[in-house]
Protein backbone atom coordinates (compact mmCIF):
# COMPACT_ATOMS: atom_id res chain seq x y z
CA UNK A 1 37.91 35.07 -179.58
CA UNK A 2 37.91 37.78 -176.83
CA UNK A 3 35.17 37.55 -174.60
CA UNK A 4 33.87 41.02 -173.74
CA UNK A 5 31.27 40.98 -171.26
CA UNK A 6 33.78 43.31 -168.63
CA UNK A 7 32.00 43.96 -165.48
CA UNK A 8 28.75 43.62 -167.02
CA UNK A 9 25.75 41.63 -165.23
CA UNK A 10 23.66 38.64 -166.28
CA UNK A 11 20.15 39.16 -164.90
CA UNK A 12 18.05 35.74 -164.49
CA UNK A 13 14.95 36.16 -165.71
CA UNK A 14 12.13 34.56 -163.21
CA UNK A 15 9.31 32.30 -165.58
CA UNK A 16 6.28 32.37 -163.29
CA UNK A 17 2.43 31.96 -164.51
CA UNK A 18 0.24 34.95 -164.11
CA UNK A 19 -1.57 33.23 -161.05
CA UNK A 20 1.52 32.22 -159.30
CA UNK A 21 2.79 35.49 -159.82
CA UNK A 22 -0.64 36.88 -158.14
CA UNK A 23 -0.27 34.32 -155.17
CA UNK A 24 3.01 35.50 -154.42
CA UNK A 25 1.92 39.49 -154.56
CA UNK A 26 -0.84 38.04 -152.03
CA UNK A 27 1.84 36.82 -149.98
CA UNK A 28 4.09 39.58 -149.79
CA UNK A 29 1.43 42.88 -149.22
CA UNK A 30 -0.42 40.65 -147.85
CA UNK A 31 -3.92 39.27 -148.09
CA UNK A 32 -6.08 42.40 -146.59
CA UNK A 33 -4.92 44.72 -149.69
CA UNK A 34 -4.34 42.01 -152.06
CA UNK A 35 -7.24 38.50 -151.37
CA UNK A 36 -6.19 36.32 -153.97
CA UNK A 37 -8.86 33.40 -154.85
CA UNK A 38 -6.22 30.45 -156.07
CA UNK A 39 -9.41 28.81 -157.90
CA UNK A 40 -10.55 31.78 -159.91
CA UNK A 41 -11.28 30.82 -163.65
CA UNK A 42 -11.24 34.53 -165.10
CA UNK A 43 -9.00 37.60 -163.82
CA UNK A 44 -11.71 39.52 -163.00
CA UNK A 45 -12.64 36.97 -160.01
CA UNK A 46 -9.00 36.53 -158.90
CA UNK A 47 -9.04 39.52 -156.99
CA UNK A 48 -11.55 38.94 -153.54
CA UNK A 49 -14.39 41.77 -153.51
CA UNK A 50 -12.86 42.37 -149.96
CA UNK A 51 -9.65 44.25 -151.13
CA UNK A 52 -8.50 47.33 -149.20
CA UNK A 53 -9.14 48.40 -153.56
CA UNK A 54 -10.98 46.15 -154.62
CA UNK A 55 -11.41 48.24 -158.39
CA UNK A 56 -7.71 49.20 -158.53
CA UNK A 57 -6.50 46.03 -157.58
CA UNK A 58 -8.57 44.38 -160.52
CA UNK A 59 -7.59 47.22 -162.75
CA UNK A 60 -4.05 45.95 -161.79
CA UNK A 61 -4.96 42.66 -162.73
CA UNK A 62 -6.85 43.34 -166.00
CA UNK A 63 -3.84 45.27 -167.50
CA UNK A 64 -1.36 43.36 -166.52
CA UNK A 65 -3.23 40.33 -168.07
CA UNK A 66 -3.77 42.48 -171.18
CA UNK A 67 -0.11 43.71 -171.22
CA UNK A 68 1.50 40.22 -171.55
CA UNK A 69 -0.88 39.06 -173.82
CA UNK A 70 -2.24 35.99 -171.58
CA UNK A 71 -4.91 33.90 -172.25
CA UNK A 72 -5.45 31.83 -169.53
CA UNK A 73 -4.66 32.32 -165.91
CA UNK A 74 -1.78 30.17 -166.47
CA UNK A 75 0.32 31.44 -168.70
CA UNK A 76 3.23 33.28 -168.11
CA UNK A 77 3.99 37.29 -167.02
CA UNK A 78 7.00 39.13 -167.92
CA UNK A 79 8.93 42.11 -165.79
CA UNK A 80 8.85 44.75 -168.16
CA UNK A 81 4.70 44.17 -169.63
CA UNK A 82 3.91 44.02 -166.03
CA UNK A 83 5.80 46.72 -164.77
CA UNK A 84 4.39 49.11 -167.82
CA UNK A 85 0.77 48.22 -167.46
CA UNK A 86 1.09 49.10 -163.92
CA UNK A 87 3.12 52.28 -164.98
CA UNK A 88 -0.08 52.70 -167.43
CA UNK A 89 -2.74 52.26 -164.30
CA UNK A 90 -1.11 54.89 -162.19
CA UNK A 91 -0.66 57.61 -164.98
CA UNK A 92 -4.65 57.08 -166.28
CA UNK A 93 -5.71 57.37 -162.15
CA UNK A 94 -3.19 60.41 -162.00
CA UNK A 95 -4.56 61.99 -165.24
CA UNK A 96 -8.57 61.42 -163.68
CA UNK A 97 -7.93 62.19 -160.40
CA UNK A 98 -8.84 58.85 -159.33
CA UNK A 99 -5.48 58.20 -156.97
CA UNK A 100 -5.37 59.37 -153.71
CA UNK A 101 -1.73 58.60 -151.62
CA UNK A 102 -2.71 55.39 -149.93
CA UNK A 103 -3.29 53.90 -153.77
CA UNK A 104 -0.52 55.46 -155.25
CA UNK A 105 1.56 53.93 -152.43
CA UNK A 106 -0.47 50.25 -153.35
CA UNK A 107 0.36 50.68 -156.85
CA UNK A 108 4.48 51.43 -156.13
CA UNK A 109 4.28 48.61 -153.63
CA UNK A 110 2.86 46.25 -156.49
CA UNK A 111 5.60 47.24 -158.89
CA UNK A 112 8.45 47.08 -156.21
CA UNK A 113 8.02 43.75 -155.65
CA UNK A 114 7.21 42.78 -159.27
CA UNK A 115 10.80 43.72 -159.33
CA UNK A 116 11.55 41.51 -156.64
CA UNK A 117 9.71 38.68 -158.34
CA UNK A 118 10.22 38.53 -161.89
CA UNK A 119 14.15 39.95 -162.15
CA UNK A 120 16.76 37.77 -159.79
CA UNK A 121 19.98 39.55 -158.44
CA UNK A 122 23.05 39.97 -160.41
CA UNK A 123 25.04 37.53 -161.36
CA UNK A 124 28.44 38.07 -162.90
CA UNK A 125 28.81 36.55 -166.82
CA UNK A 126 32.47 36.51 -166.54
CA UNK A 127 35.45 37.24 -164.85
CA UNK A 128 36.85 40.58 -165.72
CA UNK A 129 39.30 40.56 -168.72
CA UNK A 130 41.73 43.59 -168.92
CA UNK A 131 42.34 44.83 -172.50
CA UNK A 132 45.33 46.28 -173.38
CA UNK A 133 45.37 50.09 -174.08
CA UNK A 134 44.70 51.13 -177.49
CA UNK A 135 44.99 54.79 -179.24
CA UNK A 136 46.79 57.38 -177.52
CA UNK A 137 46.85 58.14 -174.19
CA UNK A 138 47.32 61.07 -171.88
CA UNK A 139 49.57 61.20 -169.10
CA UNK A 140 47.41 64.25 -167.24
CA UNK A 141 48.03 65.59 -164.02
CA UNK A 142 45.34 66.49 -162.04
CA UNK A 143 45.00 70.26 -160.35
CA UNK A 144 45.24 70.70 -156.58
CA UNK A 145 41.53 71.29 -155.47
CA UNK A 146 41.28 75.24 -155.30
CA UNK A 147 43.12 76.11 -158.58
């Protein structure tokens, strides 16, 4: 059987829990816009009352708990549930003039490194297999730029 995967990309999907994945957010905006309590029991505590926003990020939170359907802090967050809740916050703040630059900027700094968390670089599947030609084919010449 011909294997078909030419030039095409495996991406790794990253399994993290929804509090791990919160830990590392803290970690990499960093704990003045994003205070992550590690021993919170509910999402609405995980996020510190002393967050540069302390409502949007717990907005953030909330939907993003909602959007992958967790029950506990424990279980696990997906890329794409994540990024739409957040995609979901910004358009209801945009819609009731709630978001001012500096929290747009917090919410596209949230879902670029979601990105960076949940999705992995590209691997390749396979080595590239050539195919040989099929139908007809067209011996064209190209035109001289200018004509």
């Amino acid at each position: 059987m011909l294997n078909l995967f030419l030039n095409k990309r495996v991406w790794a999907r990253s399994v993290i829990s929804f509090r791990a994945f919160f830990l590392q957010l803290e970690t990499r905006i960093g704990r003045v816009l994003l205070p992550i309590d590690p021993d919170a029991l509910t999402v609405e505590r995980l996020i510190s009352s002393q967050a540069a926003y302390p409502e949007l990020a717990r907005s953030a939170a909330v939907q993003i708990y909602h959007a992958n359907a967790c029950r506990s802090l424990d279980d696990p967050v997906s890329h794409y549930p994540t990024l739409d809740a957040l995609g979901h916050l910004k358009q209801q703040r945009l819609e009731g003039e709630k978001l001012d630059i500096t929290a747009a900027d917090f919410l596209e700094s949230l879902g670029q490194h979601t990105n960076a968390l949940l999705m992995s670089d590209p691997q390749p599947a396979a080595a590239p297999v050539s195919l040989p030609a099929q139908g007809r084919t067209r011996n064209r010449r190209e035109a001289p730029v200018g004509e």
